[in-house]
C-alpha atoms as a PDB file:
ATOM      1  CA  UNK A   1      43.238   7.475  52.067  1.00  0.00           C
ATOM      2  CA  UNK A   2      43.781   4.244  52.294  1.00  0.00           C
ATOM      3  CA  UNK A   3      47.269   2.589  53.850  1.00  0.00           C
ATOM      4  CA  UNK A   4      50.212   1.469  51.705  1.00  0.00           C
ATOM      5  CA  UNK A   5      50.879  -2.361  53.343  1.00  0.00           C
ATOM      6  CA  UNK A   6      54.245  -4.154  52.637  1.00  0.00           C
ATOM      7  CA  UNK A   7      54.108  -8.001  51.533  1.00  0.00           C
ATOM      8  CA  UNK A   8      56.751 -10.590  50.860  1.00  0.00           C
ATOM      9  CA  UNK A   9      55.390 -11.528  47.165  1.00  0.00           C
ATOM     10  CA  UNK A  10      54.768  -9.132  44.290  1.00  0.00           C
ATOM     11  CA  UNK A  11      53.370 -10.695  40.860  1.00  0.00           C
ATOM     12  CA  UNK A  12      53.140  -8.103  37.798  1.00  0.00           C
ATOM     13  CA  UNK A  13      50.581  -7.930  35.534  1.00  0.00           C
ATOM     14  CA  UNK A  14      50.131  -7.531  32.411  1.00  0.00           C
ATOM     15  CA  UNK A  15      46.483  -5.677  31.592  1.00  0.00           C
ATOM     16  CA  UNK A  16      45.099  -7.229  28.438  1.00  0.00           C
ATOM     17  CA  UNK A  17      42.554  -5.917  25.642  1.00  0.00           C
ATOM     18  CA  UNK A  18      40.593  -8.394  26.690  1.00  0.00           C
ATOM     19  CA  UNK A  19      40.100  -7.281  30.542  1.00  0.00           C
ATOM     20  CA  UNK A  20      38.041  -4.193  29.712  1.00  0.00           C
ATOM     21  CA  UNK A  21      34.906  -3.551  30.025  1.00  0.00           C
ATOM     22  CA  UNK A  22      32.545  -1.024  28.165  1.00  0.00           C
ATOM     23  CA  UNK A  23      33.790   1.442  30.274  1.00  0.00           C
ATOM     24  CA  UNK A  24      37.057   1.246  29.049  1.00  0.00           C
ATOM     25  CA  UNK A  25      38.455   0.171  32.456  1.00  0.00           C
ATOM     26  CA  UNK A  26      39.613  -3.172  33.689  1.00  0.00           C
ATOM     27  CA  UNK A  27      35.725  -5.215  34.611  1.00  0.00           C
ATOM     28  CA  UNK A  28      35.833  -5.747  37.918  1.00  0.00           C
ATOM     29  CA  UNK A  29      35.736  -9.301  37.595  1.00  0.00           C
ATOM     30  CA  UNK A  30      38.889  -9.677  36.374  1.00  0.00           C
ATOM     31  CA  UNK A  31      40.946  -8.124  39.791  1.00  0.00           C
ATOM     32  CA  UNK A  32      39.633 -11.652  40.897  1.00  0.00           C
ATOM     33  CA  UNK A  33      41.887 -13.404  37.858  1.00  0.00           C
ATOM     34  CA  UNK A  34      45.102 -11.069  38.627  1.00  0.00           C
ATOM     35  CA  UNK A  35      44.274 -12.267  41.876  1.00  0.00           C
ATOM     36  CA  UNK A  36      45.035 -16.099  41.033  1.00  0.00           C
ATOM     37  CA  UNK A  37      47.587 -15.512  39.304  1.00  0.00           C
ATOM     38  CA  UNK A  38      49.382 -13.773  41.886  1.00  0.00           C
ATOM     39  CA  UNK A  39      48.435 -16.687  44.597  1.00  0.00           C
ATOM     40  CA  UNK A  40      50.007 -19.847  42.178  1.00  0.00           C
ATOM     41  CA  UNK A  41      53.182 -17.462  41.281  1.00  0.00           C
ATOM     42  CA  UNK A  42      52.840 -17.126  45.752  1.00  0.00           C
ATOM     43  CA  UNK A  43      52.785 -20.909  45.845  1.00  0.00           C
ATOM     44  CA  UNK A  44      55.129 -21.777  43.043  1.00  0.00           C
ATOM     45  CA  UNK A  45      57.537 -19.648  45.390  1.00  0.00           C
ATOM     46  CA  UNK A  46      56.796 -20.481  48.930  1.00  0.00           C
ATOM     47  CA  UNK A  47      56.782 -24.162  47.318  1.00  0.00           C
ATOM     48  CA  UNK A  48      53.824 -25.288  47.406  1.00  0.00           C
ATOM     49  CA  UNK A  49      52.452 -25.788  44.464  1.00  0.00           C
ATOM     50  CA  UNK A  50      54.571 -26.853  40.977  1.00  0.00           C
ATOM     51  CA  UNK A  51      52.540 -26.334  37.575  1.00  0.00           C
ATOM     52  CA  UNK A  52      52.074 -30.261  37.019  1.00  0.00           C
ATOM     53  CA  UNK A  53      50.009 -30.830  40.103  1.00  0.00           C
ATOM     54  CA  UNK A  54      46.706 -30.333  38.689  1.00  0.00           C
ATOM     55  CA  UNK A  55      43.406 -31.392  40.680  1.00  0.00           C
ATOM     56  CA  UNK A  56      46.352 -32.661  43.093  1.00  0.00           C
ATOM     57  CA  UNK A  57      46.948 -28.592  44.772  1.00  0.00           C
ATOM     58  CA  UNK A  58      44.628 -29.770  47.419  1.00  0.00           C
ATOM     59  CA  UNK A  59      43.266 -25.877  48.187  1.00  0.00           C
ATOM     60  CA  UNK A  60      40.090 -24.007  47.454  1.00  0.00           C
ATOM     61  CA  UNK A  61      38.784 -20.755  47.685  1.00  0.00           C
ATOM     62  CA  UNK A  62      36.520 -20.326  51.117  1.00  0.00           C
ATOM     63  CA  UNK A  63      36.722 -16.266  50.910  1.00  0.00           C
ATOM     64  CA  UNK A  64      37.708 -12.908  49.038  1.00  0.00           C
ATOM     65  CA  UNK A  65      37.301  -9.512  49.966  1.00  0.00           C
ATOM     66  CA  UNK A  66      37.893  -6.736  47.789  1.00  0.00           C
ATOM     67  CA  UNK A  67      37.853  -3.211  47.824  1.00  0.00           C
ATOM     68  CA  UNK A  68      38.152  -1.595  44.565  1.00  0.00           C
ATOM     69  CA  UNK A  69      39.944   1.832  45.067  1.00  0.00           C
ATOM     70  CA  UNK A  70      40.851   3.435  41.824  1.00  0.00           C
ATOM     71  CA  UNK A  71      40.031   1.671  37.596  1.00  0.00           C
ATOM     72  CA  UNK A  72      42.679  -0.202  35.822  1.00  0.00           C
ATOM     73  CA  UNK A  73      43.263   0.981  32.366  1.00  0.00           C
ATOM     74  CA  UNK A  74      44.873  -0.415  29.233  1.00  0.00           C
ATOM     75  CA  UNK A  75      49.124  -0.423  29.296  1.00  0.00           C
ATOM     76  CA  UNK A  76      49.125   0.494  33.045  1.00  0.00           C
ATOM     77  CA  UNK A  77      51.728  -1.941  34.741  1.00  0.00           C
ATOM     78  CA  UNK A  78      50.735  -3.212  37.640  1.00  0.00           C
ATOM     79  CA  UNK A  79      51.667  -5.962  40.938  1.00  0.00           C
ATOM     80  CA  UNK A  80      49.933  -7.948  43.011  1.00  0.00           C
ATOM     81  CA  UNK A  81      51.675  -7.710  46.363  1.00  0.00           C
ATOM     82  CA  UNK A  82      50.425 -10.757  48.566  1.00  0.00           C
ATOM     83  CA  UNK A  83      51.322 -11.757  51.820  1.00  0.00           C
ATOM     84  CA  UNK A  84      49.930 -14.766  54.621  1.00  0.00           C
ATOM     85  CA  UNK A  85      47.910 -13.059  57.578  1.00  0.00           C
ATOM     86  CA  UNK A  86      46.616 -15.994  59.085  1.00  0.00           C
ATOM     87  CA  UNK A  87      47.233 -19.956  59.052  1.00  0.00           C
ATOM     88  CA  UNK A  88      44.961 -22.147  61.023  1.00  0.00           C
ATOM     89  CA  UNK A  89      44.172 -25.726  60.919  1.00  0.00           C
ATOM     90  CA  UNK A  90      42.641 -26.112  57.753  1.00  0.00           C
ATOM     91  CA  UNK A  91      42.721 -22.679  56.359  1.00  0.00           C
ATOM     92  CA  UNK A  92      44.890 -19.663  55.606  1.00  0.00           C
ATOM     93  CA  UNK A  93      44.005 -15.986  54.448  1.00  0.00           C
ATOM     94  CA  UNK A  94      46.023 -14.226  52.441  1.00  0.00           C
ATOM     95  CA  UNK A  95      45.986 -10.686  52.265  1.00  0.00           C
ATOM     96  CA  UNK A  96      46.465  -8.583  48.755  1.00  0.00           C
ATOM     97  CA  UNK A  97      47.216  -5.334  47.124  1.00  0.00           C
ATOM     98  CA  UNK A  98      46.932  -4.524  43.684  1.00  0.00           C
ATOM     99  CA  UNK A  99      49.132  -1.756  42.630  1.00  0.00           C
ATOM    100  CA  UNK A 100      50.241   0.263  39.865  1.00  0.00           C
ATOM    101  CA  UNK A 101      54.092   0.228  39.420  1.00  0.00           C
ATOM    102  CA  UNK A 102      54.566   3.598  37.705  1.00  0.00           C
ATOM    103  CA  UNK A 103      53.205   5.935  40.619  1.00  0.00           C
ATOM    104  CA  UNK A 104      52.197   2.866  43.127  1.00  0.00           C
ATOM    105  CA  UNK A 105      48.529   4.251  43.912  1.00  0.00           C
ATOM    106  CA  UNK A 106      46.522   1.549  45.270  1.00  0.00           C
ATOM    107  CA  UNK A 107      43.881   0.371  43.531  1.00  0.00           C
ATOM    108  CA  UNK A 108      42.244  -2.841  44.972  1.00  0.00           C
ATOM    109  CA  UNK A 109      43.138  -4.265  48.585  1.00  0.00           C
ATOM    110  CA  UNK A 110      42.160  -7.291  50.528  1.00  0.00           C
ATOM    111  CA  UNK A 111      41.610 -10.893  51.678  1.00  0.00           C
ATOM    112  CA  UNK A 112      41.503 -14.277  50.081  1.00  0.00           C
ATOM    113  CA  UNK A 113      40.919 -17.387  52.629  1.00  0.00           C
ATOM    114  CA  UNK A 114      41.563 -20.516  51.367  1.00  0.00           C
ATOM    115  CA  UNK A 115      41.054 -23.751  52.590  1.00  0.00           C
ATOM    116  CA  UNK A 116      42.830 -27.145  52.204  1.00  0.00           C
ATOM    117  CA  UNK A 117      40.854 -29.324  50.505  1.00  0.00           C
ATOM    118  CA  UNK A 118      40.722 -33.492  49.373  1.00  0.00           C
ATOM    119  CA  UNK A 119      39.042 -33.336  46.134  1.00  0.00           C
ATOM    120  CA  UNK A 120      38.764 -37.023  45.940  1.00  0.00           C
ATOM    121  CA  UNK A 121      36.911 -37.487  49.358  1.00  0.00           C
ATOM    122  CA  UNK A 122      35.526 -33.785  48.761  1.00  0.00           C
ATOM    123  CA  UNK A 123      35.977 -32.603  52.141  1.00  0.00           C
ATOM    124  CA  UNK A 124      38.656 -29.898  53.962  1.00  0.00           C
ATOM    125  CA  UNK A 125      41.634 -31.380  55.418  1.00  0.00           C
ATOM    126  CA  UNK A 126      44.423 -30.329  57.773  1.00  0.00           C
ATOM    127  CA  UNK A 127      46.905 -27.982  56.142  1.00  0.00           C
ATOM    128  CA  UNK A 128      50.076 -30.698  55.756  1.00  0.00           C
ATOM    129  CA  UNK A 129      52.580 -30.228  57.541  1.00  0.00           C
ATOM    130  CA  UNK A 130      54.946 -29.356  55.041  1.00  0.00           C
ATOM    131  CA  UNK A 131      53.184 -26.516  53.349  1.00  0.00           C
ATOM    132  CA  UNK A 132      53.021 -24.783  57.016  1.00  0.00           C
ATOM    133  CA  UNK A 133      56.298 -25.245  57.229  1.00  0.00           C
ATOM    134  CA  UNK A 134      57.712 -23.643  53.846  1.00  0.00           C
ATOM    135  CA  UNK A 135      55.112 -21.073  54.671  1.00  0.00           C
ATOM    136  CA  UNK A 136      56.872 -19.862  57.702  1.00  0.00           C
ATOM    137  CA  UNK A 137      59.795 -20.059  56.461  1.00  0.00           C
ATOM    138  CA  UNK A 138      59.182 -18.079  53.938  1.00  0.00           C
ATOM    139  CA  UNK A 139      57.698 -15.442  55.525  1.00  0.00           C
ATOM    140  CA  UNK A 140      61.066 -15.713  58.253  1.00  0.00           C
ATOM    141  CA  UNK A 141      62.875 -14.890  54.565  1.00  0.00           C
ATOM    142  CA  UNK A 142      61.041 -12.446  53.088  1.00  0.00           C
ATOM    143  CA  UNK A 143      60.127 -10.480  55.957  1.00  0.00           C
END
């Protein structure tokens, strides 16, 4: 079985029509898109990102790890619990739980890394120094 983790952001979902597959389940493809949803809502709230600032974000996706547990069906409510596991010089990883909010089984877990990033110059940059600091503080917040 795998273990329940605790994280300072949840994000719900809302499972669309449109995310199943032939199966009748969610495709797995689209645990990647409830995935970036959950990481701007993360950013809106840490601070670090505000829905005007476009190409200017300044992060890209280096990594993701998934491991799908259980199948997402149509009109099951579900989060996105995300919390930061690492921060580095240039990158941070994120670590992730998609969950359903009725009986909370676990039905995806892992790791996103992502990397700060000058899309004019194209290359990775330092992490400023003021999205390290809302960060910490709030993961000093939120637990």
């Amino acid at each position: 079985m795998t273990e329940k983790k605790t994280f300072t952001y949840y994000h719900p979902v809302v499972v669309r029509y449109s995310d199943l597959d032939t199966h009748g389940h969610v495709n797995n493809a689209v645990f990647l898109t409830y995935l970036e949803s959950a990481r701007l809502g993360y950013y809106e709230k840490v601070g670090i990102w505000s829905r005007d600032s476009g190409m200017n974000t300044g992060m890209v996706v280096a990594r993701i790890e998934i491991d799908y547990q259980a199948p997402i069906f149509l009109f099951q409510s579900l989060r996105v619990g995300l919390r930061l596991e690492h921060i580095g010089n240039k990158s941070f990883s994120l670590g992730f739980q998609i969950e359903s909010i009725h009986d909370q089984q676990i039905l995806a877990q892992g790791k996103s890394v992502m990397v700060a990033y000058d899309h004019q110059a194209g290359i990775s940059v330092e992490i400023p120094a003021d999205w390290r600091k809302k960060l910490t503080q709030y993961i000093e917040m939120n637990g």
